[in-house]
Protein backbone atom coordinates (compact mmCIF):
# COMPACT_ATOMS: atom_id res chain seq x y z
CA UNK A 1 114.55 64.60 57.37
CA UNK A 2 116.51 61.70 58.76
CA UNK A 3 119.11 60.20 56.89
CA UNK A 4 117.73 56.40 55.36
CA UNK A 5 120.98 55.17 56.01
CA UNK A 6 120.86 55.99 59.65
CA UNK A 7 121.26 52.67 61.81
CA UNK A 8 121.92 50.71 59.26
CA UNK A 9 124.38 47.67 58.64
CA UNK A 10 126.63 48.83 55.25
CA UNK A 11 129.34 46.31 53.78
CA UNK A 12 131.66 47.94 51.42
CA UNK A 13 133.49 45.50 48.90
CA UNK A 14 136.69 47.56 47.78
CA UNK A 15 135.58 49.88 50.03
CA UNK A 16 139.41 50.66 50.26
CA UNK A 17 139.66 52.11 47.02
CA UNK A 18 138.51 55.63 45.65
CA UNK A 19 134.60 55.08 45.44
CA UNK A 20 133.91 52.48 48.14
CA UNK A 21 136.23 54.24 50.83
CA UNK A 22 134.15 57.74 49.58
CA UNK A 23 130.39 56.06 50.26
CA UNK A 24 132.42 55.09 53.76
CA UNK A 25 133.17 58.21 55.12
CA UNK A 26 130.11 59.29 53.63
CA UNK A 27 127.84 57.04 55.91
CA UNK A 28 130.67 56.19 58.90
CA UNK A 29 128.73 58.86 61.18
CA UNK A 30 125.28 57.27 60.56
CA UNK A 31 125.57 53.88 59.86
CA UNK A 32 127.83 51.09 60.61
CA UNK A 33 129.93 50.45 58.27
CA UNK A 34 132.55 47.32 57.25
CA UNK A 35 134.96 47.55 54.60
CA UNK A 36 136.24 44.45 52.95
CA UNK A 37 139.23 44.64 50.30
CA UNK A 38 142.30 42.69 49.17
CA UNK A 39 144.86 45.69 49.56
CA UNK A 40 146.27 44.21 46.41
CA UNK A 41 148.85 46.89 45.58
CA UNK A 42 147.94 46.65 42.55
CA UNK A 43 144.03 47.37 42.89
CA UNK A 44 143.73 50.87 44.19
CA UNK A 45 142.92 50.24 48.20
CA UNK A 46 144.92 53.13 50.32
CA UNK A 47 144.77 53.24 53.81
CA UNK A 48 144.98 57.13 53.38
CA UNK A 49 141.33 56.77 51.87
CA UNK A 50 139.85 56.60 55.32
CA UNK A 51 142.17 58.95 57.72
CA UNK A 52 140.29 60.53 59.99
CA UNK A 53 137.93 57.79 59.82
CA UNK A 54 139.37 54.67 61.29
CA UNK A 55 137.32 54.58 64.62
CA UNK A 56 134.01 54.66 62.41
CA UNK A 57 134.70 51.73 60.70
CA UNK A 58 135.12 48.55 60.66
CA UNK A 59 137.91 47.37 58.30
CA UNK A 60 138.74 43.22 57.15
CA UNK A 61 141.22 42.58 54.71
CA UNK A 62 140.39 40.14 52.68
CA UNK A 63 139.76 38.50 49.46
CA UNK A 64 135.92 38.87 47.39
CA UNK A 65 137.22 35.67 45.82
CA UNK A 66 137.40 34.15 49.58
CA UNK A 67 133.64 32.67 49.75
CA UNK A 68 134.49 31.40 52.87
CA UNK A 69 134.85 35.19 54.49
CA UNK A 70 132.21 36.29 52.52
CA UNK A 71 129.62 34.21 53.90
CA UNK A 72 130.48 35.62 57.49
CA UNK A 73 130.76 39.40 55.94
CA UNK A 74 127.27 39.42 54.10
CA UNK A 75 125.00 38.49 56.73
CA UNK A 76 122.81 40.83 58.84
CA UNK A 77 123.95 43.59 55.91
CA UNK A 78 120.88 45.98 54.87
CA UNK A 79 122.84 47.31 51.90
CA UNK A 80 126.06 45.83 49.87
CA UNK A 81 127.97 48.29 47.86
CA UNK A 82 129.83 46.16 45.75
CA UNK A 83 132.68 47.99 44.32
CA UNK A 84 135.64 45.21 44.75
CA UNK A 85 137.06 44.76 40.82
CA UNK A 86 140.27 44.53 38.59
CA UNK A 87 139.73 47.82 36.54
CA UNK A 88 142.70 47.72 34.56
CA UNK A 89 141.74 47.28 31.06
CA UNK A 90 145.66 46.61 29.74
CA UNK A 91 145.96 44.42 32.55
CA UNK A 92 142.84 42.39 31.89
CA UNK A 93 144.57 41.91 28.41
CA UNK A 94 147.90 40.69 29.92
CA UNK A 95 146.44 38.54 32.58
CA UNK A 96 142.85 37.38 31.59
CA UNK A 97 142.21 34.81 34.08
CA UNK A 98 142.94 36.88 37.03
CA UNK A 99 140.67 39.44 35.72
CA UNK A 100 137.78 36.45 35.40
CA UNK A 101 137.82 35.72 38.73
CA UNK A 102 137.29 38.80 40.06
CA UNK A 103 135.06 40.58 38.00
CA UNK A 104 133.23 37.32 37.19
CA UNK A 105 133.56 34.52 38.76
CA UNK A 106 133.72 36.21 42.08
CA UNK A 107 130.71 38.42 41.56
CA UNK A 108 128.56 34.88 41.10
CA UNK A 109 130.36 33.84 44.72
CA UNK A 110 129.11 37.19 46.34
CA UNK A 111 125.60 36.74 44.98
CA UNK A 112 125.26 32.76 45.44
CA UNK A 113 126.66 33.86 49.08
CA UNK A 114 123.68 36.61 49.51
CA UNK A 115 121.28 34.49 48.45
CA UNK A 116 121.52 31.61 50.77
CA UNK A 117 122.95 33.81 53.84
CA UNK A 118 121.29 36.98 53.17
CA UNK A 119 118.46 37.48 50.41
CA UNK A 120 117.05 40.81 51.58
CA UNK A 121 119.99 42.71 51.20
CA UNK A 122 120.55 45.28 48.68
CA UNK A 123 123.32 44.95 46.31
CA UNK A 124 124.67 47.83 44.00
CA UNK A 125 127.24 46.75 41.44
CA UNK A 126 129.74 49.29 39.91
CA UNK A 127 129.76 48.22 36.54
CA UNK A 128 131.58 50.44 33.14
CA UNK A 129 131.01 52.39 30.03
CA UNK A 130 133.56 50.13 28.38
CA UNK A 131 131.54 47.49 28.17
CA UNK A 132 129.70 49.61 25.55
CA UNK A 133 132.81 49.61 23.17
CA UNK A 134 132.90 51.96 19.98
CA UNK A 135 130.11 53.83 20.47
CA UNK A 136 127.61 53.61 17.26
CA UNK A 137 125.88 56.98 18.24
CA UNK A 138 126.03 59.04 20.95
CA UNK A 139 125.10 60.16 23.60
CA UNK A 140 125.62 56.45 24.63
CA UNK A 141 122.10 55.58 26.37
CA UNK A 142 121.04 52.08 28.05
CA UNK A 143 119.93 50.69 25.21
CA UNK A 144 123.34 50.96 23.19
CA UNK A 145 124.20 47.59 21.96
CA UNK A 146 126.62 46.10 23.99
CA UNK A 147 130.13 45.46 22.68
CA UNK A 148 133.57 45.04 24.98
CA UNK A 149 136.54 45.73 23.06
CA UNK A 150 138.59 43.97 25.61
CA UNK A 151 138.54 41.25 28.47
CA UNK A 152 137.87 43.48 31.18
CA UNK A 153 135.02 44.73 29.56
CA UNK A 154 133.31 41.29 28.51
CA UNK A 155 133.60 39.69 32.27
CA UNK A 156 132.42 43.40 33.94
CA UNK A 157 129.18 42.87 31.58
CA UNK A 158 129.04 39.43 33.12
CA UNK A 159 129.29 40.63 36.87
CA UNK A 160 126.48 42.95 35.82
CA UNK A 161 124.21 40.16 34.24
CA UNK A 162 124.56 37.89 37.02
CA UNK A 163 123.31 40.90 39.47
CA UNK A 164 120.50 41.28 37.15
CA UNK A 165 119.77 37.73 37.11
CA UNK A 166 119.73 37.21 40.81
CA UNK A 167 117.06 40.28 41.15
CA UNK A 168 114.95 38.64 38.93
CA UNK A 169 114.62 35.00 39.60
CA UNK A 170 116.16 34.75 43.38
CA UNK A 171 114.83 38.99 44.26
CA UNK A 172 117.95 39.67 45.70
CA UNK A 173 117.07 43.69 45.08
CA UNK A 174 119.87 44.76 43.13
CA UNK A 175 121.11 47.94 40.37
CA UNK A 176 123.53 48.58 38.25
CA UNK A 177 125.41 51.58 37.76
CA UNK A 178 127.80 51.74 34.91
CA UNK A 179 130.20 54.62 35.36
CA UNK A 180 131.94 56.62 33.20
CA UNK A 181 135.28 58.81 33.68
CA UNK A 182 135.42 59.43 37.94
CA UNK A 183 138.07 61.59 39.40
CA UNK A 184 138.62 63.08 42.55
CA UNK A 185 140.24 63.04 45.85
CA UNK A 186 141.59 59.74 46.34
CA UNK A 187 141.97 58.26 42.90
CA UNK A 188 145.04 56.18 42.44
CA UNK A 189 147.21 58.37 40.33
CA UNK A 190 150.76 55.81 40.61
CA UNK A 191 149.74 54.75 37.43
CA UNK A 192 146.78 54.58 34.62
CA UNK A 193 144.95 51.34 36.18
CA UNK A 194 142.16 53.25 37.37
CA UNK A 195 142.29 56.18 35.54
CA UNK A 196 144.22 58.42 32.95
CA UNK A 197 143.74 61.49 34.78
CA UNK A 198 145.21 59.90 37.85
CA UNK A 199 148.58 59.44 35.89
CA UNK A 200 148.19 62.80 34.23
CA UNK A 201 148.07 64.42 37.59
CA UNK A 202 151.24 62.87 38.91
CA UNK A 203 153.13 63.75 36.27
CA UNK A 204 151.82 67.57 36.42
CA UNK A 205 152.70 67.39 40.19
CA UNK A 206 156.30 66.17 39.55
CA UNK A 207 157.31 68.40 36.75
CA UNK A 208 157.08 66.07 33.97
CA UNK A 209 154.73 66.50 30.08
CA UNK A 210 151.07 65.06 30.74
CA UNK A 211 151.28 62.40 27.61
CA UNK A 212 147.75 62.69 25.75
CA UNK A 213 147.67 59.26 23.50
CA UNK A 214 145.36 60.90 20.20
CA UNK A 215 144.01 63.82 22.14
CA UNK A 216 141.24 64.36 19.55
CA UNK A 217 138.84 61.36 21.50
CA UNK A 218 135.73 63.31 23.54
CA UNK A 219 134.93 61.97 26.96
CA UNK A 220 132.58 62.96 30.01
CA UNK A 221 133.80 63.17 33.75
CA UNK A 222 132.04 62.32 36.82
CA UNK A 223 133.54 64.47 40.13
CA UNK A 224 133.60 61.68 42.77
CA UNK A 225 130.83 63.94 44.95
CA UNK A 226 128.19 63.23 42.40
CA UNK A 227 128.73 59.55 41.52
CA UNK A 228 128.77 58.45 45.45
CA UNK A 229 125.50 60.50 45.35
CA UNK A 230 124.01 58.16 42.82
CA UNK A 231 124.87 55.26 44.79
CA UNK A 232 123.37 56.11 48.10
CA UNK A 233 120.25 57.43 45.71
CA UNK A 234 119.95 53.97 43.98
CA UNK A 235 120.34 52.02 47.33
CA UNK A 236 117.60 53.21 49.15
CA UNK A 237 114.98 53.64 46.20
CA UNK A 238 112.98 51.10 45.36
CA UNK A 239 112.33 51.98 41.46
CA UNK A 240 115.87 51.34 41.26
CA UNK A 241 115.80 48.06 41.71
CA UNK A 242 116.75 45.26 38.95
CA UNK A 243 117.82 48.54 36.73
CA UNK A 244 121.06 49.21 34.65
CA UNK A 245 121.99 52.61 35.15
CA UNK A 246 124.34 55.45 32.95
CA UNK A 247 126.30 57.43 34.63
CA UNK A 248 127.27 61.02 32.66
CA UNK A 249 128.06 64.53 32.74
CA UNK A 250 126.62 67.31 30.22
CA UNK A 251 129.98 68.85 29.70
CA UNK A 252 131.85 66.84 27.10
CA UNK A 253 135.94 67.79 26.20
CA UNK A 254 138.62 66.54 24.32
CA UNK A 255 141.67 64.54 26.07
CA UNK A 256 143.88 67.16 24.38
CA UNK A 257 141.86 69.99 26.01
CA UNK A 258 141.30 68.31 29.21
CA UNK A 259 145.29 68.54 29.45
CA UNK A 260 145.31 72.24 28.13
CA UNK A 261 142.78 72.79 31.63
CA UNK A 262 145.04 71.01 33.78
CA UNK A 263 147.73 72.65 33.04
CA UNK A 264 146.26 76.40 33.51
CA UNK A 265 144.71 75.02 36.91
CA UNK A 266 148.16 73.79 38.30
CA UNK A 267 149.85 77.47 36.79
CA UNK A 268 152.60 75.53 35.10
CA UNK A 269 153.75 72.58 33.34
CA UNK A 270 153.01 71.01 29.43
CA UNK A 271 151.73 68.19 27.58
CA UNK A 272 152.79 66.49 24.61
CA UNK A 273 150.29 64.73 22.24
CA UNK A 274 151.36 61.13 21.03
CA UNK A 275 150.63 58.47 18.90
CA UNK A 276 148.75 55.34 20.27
CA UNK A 277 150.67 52.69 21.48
CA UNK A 278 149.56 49.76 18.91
CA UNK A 279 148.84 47.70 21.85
CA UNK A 280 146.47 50.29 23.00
CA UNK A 281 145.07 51.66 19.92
CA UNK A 282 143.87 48.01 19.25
CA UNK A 283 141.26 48.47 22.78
CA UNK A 284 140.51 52.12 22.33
CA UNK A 285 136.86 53.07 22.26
CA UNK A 286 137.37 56.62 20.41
CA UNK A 287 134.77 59.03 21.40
CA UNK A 288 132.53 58.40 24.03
CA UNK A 289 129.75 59.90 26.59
CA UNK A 290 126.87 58.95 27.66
CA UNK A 291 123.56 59.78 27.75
CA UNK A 292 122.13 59.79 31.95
CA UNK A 293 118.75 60.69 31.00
CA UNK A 294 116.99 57.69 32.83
CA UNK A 295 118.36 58.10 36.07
CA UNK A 296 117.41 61.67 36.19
CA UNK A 297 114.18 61.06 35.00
CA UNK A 298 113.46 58.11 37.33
CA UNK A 299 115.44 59.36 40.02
CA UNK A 300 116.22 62.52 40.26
CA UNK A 301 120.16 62.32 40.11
CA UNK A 302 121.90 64.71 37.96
CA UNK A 303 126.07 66.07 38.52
CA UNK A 304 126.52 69.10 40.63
CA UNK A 305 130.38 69.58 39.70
CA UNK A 306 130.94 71.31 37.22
CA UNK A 307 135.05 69.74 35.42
CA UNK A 308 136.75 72.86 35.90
CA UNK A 309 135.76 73.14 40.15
CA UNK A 310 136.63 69.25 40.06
CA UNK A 311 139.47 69.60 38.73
CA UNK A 312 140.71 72.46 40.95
CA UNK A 313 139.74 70.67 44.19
CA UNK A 314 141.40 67.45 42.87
CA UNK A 315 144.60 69.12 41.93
CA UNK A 316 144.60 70.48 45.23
CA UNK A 317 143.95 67.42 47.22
CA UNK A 318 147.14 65.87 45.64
CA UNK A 319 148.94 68.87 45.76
CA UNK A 320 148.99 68.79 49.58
CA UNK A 321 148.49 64.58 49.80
CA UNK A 322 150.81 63.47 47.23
CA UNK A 323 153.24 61.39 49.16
CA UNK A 324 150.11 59.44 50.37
CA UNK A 325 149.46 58.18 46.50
CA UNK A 326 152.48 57.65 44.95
């Protein structure tokens, strides 16, 4: 069956950073792909992301919160993965107006943009579990009420309502997906803006304790395989569109025991459980996962990777790559 994707147009916002560079190499041999991102150091985009991969694509660096660029990048696109965002939750905290503009005001730019230079593209917006906050029950499912416990997570739920919005009164097609824990190949792992288990890895790698802040909170992972699988499956499916999407895994662990795994992967090393920092025990969400029933109902999608093969493959990745991340 031939791919959907094949000889299409593809624009990639962030598409320098872990997910968007993964959905690039993913489609660089059937479709033609352009990658837009900052290269902010501080936002996760790595030129290592696509080696190998450089002739395939087509790469401009430059800013989502440029309109100007944007309205010469979004035209003649069949499908906009639109991954560009400040993820840093601590950060969003320290510097809320930076974080505003680019996980808010920015995603209204890209959409007003698309709508007068573009309206039958598709847009799919990666959007976050922490705008759920403390979970009330769980599994956390769609209809959770929604509740950020910090900045990043009130102007991420605002990216995602202006998406929705645009499907339904301008029907620029669009979906949500909000993710939960990703990992993988390609992660930044200098430091915990992206993700913990980035950090936890680097330390593992260069001999020092993992720190686990509580270690009793449960979470669910996503291997970066399966989540670039949902986007490509939400793109090109119509019952997707103007939908808010969970993310999830049915294998829920512990931080402390995620550490415990990481360290008999790697063969060696140690981790030391801590108290919160206050600053960060004030924006923790406790225990969360989430409940992914409606997408595999509706579409099909469901994880493939098991945490412990993940885990391997990822420790393995940075084992051999590690000067390339750090």
């Amino acid at each position: 069956m031939e791919n959907p994707f094949t000889g299409t147009k593809v624009l990639i916002t962030g598409g320098m950073g872990f997910i968007g560079s993964a959905i690039a190499r993913r489609l660089a041999d059937v479709a033609k792909v352009t990658i837009v991102d900052s290269m902010i150091p501080e936002y996760g985009g790595n030129f290592s992301n696509i080696k190998g991969f450089e002739d395939k694509l087509t790469v401009n660096i430059s800013d989502v919160r440029d309109h100007f660029s944007l309205r010469h990048l979004v035209q003649g696109m069949d499908y906009i993965f639109n991954m560009a965002g400040q993820t840093s939750h601590m950060d969003s905290m320290a510097d809320p107006q930076t974080d505003l503009q680019i996980n808010a005001r920015a995603q209204l730019s890209i959409l007003e943009t698309i709508r007068q230079y573009n309206p039958d593209t598709k847009i799919i917006f990666a959007s976050t579990r922490q705008l759920y906050g403390r979970p009330q029950y769980l599994p956390v499912d769609e209809q959770h009420p929604v509740h950020p416990v910090d900045v990043n997570g009130i102007n991420k739920l605002a990216g995602e309502q202006y998406h929705l919005l645009y499907n339904e009164v301008y029907g620029v097609r669009g979906t949500v997906l909000r993710l939960t824990n990703t990992y993988g190949p390609g992660m930044r792992i200098m430091d915990a803006r992206q993700t913990f288990v980035g950090i936890w890895i680097r330390r593992l790698l260069e001999g020092h304790p993992i720190e686990v802040w509580g270690g009793q909170q449960l979470r669910d992972f996503n291997y970066l395989d399966d989540v670039v699988d949902a986007f490509l499956q939400v793109a090109v499916d119509e019952k997707a569109d103007g939908s808010v999407f969970n993310l999830g895994s049915g294998e829920v662990i512990s931080l402390q025991d995620l550490a415990e795994k990481l360290v008999q992967l790697h063969g060696s090393g140690r981790y030391k459980v801590l108290e919160f920092p206050q600053e960060r025990k004030k924006i923790d969400i406790g225990d969360y996962y989430s409940d992914y029933k409606l997408i595999n109902k509706r579409l099909g999608w469901q994880p493939k990777i098991f945490l412990e093969q993940g885990l391997k493959t990822t420790l393995h990745f940075y084992a051999a790559h590690f000067g390339e991340y750090v």
